[in-house]
C-alpha atoms as a PDB file:
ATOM      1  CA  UNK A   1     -76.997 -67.856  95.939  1.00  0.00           C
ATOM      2  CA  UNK A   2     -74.235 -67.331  98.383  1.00  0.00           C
ATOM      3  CA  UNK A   3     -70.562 -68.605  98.327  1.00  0.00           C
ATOM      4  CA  UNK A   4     -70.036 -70.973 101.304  1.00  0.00           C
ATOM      5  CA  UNK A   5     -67.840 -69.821 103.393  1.00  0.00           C
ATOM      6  CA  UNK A   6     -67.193 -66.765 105.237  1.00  0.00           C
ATOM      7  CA  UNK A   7     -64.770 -63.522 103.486  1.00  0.00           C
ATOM      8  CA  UNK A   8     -62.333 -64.293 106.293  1.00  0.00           C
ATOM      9  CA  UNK A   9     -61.610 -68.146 105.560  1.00  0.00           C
ATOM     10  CA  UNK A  10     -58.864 -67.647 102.645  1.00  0.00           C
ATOM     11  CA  UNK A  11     -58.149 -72.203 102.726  1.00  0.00           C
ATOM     12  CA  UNK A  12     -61.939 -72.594 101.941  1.00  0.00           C
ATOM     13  CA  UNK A  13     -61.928 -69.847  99.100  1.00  0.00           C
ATOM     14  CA  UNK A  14     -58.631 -71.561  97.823  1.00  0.00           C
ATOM     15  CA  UNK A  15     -60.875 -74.826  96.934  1.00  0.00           C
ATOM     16  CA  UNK A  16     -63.486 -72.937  95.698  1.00  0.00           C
ATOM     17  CA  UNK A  17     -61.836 -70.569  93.636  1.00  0.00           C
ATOM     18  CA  UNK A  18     -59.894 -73.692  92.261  1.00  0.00           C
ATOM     19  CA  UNK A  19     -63.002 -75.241  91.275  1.00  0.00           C
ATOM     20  CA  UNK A  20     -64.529 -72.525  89.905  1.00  0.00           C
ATOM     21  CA  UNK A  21     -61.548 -72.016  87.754  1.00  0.00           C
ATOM     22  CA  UNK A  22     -62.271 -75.231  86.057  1.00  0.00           C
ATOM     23  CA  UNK A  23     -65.677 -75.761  85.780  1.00  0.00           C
ATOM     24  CA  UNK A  24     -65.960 -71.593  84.768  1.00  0.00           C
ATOM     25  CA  UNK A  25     -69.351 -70.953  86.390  1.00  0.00           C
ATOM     26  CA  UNK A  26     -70.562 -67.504  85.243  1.00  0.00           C
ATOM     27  CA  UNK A  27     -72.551 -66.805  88.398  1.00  0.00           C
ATOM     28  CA  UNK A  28     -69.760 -67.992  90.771  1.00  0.00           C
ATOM     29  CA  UNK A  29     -67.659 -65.387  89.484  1.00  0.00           C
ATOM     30  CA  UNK A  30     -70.277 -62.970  89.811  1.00  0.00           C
ATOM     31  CA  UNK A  31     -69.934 -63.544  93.528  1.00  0.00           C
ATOM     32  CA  UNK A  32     -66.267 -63.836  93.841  1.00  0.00           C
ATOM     33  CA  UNK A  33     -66.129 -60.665  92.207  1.00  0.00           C
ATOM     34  CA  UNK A  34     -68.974 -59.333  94.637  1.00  0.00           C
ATOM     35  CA  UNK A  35     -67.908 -56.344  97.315  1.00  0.00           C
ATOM     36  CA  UNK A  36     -68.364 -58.500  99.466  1.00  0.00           C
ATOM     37  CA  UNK A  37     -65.678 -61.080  98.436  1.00  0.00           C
ATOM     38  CA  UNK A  38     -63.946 -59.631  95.689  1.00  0.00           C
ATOM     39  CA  UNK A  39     -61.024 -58.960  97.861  1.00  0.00           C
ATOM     40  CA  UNK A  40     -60.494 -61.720  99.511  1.00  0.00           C
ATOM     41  CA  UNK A  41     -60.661 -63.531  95.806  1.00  0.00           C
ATOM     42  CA  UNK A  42     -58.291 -61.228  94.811  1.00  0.00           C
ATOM     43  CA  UNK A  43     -55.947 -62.011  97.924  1.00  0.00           C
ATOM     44  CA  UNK A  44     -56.770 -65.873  97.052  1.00  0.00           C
ATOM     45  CA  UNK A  45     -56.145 -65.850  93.329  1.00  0.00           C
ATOM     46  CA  UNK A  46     -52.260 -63.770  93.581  1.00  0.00           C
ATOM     47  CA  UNK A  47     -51.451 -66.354  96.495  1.00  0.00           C
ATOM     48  CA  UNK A  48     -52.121 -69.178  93.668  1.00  0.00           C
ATOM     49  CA  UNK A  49     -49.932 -67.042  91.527  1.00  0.00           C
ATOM     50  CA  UNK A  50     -47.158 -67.496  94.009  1.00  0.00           C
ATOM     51  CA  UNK A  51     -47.521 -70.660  94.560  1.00  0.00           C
ATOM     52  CA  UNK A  52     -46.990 -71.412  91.009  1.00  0.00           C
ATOM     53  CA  UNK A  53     -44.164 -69.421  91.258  1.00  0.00           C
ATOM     54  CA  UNK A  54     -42.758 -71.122  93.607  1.00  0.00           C
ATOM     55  CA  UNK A  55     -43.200 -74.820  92.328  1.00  0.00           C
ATOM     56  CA  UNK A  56     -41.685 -73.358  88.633  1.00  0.00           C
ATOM     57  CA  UNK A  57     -38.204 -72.198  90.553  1.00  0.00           C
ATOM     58  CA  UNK A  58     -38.441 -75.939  92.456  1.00  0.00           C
ATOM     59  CA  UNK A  59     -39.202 -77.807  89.241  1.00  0.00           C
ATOM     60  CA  UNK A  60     -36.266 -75.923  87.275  1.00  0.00           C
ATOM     61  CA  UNK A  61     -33.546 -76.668  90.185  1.00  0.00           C
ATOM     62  CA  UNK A  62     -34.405 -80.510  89.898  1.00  0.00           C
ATOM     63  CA  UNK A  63     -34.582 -80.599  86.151  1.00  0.00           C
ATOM     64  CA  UNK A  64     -30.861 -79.177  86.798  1.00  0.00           C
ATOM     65  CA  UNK A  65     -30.522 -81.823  89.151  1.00  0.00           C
ATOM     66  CA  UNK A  66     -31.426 -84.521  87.035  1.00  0.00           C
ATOM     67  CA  UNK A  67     -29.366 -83.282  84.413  1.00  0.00           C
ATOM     68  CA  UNK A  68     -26.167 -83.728  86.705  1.00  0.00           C
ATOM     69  CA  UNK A  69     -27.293 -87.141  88.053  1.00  0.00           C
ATOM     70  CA  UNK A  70     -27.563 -88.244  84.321  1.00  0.00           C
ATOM     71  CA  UNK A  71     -24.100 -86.626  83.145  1.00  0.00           C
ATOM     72  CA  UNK A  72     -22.502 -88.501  86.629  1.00  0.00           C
ATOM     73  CA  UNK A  73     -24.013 -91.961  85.871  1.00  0.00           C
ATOM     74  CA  UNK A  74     -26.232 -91.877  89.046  1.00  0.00           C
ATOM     75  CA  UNK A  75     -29.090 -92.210  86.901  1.00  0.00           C
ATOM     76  CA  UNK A  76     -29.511 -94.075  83.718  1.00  0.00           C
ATOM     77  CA  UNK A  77     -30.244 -91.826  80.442  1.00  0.00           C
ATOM     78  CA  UNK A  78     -33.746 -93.692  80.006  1.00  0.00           C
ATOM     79  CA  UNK A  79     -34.497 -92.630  83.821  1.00  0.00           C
ATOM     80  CA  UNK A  80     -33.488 -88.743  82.968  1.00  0.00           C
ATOM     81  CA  UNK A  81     -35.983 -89.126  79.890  1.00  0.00           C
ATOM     82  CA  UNK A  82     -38.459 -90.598  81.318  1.00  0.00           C
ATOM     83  CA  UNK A  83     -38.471 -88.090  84.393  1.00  0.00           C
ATOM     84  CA  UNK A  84     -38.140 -85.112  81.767  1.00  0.00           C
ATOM     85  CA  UNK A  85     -41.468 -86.198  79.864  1.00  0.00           C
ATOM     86  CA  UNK A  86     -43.201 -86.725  82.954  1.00  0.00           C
ATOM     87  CA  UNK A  87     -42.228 -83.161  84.302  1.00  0.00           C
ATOM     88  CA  UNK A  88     -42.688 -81.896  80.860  1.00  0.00           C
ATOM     89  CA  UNK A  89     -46.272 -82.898  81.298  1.00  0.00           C
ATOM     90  CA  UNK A  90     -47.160 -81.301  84.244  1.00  0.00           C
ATOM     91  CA  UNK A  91     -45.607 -78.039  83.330  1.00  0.00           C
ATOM     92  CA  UNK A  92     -47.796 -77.796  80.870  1.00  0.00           C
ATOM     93  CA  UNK A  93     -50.540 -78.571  82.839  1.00  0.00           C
ATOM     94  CA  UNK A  94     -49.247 -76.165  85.279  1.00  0.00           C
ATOM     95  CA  UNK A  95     -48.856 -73.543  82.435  1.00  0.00           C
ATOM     96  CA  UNK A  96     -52.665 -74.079  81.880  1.00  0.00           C
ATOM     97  CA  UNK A  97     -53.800 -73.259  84.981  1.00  0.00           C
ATOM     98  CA  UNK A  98     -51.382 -70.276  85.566  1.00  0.00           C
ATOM     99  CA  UNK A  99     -53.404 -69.437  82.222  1.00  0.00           C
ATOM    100  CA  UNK A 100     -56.711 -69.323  84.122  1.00  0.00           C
ATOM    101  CA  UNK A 101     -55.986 -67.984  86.923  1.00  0.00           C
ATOM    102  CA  UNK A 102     -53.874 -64.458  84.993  1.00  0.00           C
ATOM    103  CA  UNK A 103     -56.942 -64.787  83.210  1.00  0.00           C
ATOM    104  CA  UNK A 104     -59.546 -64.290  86.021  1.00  0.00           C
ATOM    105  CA  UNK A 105     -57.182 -62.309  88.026  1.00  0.00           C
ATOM    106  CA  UNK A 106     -56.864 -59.815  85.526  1.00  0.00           C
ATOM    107  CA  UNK A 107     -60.871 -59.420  85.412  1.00  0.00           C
ATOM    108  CA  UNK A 108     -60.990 -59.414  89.589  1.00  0.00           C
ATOM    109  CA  UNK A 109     -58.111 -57.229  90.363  1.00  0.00           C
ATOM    110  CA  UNK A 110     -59.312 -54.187  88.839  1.00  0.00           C
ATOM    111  CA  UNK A 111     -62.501 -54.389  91.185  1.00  0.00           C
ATOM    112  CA  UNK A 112     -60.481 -55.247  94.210  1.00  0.00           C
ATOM    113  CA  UNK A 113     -57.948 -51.526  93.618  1.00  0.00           C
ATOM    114  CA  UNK A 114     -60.949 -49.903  93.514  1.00  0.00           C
ATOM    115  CA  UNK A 115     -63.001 -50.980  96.313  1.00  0.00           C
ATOM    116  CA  UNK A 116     -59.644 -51.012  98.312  1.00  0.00           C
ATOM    117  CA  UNK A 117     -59.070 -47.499  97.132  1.00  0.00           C
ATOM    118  CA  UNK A 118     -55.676 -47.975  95.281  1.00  0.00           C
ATOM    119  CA  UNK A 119     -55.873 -46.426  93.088  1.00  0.00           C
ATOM    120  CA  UNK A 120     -56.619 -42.847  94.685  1.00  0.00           C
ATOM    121  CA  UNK A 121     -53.716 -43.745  97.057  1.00  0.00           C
ATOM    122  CA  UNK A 122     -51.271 -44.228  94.265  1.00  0.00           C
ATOM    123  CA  UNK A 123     -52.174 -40.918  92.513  1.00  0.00           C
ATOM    124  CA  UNK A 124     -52.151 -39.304  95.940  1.00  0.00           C
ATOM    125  CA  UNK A 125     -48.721 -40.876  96.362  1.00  0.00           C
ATOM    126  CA  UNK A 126     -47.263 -39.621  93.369  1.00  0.00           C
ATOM    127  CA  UNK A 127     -48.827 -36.211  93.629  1.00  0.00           C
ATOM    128  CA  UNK A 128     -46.992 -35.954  97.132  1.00  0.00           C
ATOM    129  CA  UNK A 129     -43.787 -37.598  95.723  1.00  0.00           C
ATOM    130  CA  UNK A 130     -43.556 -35.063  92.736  1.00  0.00           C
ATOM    131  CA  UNK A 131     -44.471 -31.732  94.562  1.00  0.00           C
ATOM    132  CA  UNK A 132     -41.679 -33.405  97.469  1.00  0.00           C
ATOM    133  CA  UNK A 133     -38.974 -34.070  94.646  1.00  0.00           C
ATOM    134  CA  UNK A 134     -39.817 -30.141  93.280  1.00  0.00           C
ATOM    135  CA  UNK A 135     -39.190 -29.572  96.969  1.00  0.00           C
ATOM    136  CA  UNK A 136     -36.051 -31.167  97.310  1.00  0.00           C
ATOM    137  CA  UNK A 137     -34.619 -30.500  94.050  1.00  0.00           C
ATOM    138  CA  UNK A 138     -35.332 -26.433  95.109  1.00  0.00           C
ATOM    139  CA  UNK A 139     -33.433 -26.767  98.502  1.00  0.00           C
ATOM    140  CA  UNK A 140     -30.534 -28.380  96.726  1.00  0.00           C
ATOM    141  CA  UNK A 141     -30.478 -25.261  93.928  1.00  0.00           C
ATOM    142  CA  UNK A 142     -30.528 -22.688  97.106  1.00  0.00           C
ATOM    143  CA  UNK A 143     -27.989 -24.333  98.652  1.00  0.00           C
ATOM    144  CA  UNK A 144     -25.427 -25.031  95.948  1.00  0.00           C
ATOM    145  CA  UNK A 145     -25.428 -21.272  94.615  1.00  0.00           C
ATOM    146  CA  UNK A 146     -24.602 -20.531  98.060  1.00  0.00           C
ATOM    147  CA  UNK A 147     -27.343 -18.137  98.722  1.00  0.00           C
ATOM    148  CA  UNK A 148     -29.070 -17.262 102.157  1.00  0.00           C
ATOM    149  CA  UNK A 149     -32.479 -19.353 102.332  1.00  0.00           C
ATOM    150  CA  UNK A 150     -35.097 -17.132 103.251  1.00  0.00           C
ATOM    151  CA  UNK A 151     -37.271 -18.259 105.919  1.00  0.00           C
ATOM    152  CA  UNK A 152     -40.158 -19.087 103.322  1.00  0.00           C
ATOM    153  CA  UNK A 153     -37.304 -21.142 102.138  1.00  0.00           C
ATOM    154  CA  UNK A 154     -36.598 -22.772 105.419  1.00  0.00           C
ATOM    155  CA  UNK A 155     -40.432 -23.307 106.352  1.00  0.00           C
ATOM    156  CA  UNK A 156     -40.893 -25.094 103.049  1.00  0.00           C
ATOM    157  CA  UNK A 157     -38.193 -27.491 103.503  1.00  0.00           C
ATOM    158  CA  UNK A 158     -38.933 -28.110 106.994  1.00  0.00           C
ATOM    159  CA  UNK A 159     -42.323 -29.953 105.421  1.00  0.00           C
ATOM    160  CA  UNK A 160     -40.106 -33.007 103.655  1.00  0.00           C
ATOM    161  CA  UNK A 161     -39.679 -33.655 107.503  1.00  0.00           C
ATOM    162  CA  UNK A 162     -42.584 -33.035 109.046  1.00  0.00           C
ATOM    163  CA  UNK A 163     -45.481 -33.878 106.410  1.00  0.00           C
ATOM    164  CA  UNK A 164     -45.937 -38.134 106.523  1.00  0.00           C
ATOM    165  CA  UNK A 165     -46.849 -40.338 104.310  1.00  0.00           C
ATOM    166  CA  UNK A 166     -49.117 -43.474 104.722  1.00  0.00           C
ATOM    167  CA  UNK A 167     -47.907 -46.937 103.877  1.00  0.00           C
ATOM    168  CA  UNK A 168     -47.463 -47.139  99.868  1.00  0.00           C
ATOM    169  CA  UNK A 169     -48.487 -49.720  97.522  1.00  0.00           C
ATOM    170  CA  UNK A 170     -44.619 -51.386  97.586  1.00  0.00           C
ATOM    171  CA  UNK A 171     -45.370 -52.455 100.952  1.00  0.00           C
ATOM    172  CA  UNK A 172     -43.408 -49.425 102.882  1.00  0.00           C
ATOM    173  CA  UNK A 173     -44.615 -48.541 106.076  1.00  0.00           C
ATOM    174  CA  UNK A 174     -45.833 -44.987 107.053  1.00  0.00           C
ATOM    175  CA  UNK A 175     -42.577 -42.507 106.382  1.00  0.00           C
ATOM    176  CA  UNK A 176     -41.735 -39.142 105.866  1.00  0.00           C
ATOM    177  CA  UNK A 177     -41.983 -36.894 102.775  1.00  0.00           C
ATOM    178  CA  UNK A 178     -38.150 -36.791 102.705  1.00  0.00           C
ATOM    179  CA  UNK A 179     -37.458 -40.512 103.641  1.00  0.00           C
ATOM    180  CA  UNK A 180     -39.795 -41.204 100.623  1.00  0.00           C
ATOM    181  CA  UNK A 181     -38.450 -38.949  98.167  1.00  0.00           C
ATOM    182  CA  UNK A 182     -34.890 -39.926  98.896  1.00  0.00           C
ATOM    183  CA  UNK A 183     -35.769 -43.917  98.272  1.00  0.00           C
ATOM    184  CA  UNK A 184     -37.287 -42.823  94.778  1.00  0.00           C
ATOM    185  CA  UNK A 185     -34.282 -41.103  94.200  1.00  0.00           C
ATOM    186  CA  UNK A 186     -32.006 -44.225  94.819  1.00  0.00           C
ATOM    187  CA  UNK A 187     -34.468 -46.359  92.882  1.00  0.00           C
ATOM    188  CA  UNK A 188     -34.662 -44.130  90.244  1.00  0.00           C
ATOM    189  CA  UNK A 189     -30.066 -44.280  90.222  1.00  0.00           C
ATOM    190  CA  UNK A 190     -30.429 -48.311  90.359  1.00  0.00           C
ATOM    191  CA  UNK A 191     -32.823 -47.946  86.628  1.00  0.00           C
ATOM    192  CA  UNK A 192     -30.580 -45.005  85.729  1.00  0.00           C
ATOM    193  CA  UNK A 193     -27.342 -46.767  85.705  1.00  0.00           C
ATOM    194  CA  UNK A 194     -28.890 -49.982  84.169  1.00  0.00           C
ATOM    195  CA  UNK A 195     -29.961 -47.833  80.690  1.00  0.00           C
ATOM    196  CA  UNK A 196     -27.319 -45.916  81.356  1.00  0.00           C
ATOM    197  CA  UNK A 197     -25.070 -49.396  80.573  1.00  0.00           C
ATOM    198  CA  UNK A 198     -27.792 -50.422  77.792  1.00  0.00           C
ATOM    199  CA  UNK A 199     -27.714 -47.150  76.116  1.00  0.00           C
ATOM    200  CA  UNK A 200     -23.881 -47.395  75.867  1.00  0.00           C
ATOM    201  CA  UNK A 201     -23.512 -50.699  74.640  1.00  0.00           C
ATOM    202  CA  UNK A 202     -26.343 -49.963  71.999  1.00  0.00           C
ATOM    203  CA  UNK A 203     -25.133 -47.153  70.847  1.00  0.00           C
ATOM    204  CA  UNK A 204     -21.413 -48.273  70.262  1.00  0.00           C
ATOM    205  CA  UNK A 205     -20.206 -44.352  68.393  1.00  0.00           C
ATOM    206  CA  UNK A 206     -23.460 -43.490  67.296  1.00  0.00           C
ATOM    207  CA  UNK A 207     -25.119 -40.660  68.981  1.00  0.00           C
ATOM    208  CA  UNK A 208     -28.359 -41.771  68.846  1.00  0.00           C
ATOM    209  CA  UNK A 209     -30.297 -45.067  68.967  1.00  0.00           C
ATOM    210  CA  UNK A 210     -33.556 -46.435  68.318  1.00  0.00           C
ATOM    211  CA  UNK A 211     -36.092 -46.995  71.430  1.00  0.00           C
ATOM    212  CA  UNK A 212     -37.207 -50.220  70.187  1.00  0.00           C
ATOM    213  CA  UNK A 213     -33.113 -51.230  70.303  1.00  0.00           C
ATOM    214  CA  UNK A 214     -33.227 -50.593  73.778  1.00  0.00           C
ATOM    215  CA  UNK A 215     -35.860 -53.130  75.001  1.00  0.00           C
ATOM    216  CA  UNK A 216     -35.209 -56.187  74.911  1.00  0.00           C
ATOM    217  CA  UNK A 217     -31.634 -56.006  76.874  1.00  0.00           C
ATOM    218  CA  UNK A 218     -34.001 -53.463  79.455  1.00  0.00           C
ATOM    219  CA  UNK A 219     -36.118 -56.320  79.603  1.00  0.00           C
ATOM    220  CA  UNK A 220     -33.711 -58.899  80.438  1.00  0.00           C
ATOM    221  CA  UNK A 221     -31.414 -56.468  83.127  1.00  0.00           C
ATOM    222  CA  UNK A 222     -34.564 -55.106  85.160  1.00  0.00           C
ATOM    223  CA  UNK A 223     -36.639 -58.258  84.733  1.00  0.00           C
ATOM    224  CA  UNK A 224     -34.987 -59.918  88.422  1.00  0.00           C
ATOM    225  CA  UNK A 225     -35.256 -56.016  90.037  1.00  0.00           C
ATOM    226  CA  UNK A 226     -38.891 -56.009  89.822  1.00  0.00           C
ATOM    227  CA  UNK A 227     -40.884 -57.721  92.388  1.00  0.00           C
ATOM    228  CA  UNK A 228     -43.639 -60.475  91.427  1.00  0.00           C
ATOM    229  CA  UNK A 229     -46.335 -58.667  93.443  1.00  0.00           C
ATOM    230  CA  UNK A 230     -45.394 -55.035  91.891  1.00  0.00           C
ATOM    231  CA  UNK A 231     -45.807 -56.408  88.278  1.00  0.00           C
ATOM    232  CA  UNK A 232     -49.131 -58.177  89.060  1.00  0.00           C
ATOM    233  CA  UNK A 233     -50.302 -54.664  90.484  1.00  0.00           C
ATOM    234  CA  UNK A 234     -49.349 -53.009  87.494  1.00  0.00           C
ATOM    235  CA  UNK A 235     -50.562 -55.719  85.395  1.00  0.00           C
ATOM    236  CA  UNK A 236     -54.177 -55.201  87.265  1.00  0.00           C
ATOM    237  CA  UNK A 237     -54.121 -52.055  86.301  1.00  0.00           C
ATOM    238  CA  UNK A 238     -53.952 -52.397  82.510  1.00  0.00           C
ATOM    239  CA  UNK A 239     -51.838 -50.395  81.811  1.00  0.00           C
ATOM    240  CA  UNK A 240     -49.589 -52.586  79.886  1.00  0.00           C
ATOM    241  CA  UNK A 241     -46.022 -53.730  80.563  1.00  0.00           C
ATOM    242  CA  UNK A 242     -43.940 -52.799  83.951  1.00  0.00           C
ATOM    243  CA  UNK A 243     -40.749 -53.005  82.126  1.00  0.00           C
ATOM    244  CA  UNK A 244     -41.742 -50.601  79.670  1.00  0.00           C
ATOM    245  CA  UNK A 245     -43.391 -48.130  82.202  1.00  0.00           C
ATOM    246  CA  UNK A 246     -39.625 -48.680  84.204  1.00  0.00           C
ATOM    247  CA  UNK A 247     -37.809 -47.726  80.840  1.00  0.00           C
ATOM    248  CA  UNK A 248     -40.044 -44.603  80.229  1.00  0.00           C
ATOM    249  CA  UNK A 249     -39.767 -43.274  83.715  1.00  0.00           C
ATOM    250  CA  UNK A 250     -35.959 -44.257  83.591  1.00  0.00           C
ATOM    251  CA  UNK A 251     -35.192 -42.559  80.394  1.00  0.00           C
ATOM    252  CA  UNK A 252     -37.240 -39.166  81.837  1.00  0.00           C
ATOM    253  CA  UNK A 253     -34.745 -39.573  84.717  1.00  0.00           C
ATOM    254  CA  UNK A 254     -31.754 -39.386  82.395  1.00  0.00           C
ATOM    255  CA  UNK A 255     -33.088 -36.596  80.577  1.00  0.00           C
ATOM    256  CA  UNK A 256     -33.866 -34.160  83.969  1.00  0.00           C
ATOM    257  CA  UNK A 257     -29.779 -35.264  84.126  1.00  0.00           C
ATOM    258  CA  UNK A 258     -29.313 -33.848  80.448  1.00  0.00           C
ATOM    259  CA  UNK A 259     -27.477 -37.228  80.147  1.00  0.00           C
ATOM    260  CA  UNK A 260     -30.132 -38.281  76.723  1.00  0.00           C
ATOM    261  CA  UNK A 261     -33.185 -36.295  75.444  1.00  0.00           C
ATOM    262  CA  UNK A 262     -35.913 -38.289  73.525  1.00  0.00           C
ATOM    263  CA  UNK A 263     -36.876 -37.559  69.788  1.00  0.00           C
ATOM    264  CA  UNK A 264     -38.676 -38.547  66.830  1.00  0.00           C
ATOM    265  CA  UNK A 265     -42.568 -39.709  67.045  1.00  0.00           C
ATOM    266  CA  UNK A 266     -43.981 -42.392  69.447  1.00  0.00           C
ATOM    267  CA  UNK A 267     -43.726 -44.982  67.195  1.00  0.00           C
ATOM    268  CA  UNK A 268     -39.825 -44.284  65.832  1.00  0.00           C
ATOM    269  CA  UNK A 269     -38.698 -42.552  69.152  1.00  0.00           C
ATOM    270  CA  UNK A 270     -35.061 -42.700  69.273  1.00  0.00           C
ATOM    271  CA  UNK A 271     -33.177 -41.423  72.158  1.00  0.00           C
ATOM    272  CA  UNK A 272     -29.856 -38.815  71.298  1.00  0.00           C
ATOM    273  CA  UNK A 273     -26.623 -39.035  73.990  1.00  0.00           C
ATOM    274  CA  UNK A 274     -26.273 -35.289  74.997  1.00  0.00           C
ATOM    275  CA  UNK A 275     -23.375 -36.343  77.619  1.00  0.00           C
ATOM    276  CA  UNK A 276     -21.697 -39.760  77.228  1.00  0.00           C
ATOM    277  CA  UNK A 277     -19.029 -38.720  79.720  1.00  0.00           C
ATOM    278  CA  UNK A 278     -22.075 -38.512  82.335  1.00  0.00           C
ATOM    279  CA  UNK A 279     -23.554 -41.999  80.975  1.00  0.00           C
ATOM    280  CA  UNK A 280     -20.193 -43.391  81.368  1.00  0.00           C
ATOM    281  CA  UNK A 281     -19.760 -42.736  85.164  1.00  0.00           C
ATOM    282  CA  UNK A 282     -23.518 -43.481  85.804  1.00  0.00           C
ATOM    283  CA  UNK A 283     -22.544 -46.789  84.100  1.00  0.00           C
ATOM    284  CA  UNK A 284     -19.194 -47.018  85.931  1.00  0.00           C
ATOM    285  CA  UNK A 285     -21.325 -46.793  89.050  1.00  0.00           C
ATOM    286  CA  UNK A 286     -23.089 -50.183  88.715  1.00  0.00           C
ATOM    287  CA  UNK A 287     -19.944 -52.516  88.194  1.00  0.00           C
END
């Protein structure tokens, strides 16, 4: 048995896909999740995911619409009621699907990183990105304690220029060493001053506070910073929650600033202010 149609026609695959969704045909998955189609299914299924997206945002704005038509008379209350039921119904319909298709996607996306090689390219990536940070962070020490770089020094920094990296999985093209260090570095600032905020407002006098306290405001504040596509990559990768991966990068960032230090086991880790003053003006930073 072969699918019918060819790896290259993504409208056909849409219909299949959608079918097999429904009617949960063991061996069509077994050839959707094929080498030979697996990506293309995977391309397929996170367009579906956007599309649901995308018709959740347009059903919320004319729920809100509704609303005001009903407050303003243009519509009768019965009408608004009536309309909410009906819309009610589909989004639950809707939330079905978007069910099925986490549900597959989480089984085909694994499959499609791997064939793709995404995996390797991510470790690669962050190999490069932490030996360019040690880099950077080296130049900076050199040149602050005023110092003469020696030209070991100089060669070595000369790399962050010269050395490039190909196109990473957040969809930046082919850059430099430097270039890519110095957007982690901002990226890293934007999380930093958001726990920063969190960790302040937790924490009230208290020089320490629970991990678990931290969450759900993290949650909430980094929630609209992370793109739909990066969490679905992260999600394929089962490795849990990007949030929480966010917050425990975030919070290693403020301790390499000896702004907090973690402490306590994994399951009770609380993390101690060592410098509010410096958690303050990070804070400051993002009003």
């Amino acid at each position: 048995m072969t699918l019918p149609y060819e790896s290259d026609d993504d409208q056909a695959a849409d219909r299949y896909i959608n079918a097999a969704l429904r009617s949960r045909d063991a061996e069509a998955w077994r050839l959707l999740a094929s080498d030979a189609h697996v990506e293309q299914t995977d391309r397929v299924l996170r367009a579906m995911l956007d599309r649901i997206a995308v018709a959740r945002t347009h059903r919320t704005a004319e729920r809100a619409t509704a609303r005001v038509r009903a407050l303003d008379g243009e519509i009768s209350q019965a009408e608004y009621q009536r309309d909410a039921a009906e819309d009610a119904t589909r989004a639950t319909k809707a939330a079905h699907f978007e069910t099925l298709v986490r549900e597959h996607h989480r089984l085909i996306a694994p499959a499609a990183r791997k064939l793709r090689g995404d995996d390797v390219r991510d470790e690669l990536t962050d190999l490069v990105l932490a030996l360019g940070t040690a880099i950077d962070a080296h130049r900076a020490a050199v040149l602050a304690s005023g110092a003469e770089p020696s030209p070991a020094d100089r060669a070595l920094w000369a790399r962050l220029t010269t050395l490039d990296v190909p196109a990473t999985a957040d969809g930046e093209g082919r850059t430099s060493v430097e270039e890519l260090v110095g957007r982690h570095a901002a990226k890293q600032d934007d999380f930093g001053r958001v726990l920063a905020e969190i960790i302040l407002d937790t924490a009230g006098d208290e020089t320490s506070v629970p991990r678990a306290a931290l969450l759900t405001a993290w949650k909430k504040a980094v929630g609209p910073m992370l793109a739909a596509e990066e969490k679905t990559e992260f999600a394929a990768k089962g490795k849990g929650s990007l949030a929480t991966e966010k917050l425990r990068k975030t919070m290693g960032h403020l301790e390499r600033k000896g702004l907090v230090k973690r402490s306590g086991p994994q399951d009770g880790q609380r993390l101690d202010v060592l410098d509010r003053q410096g958690l303050e003006e990070l804070a400051d930073r993002a009003r």
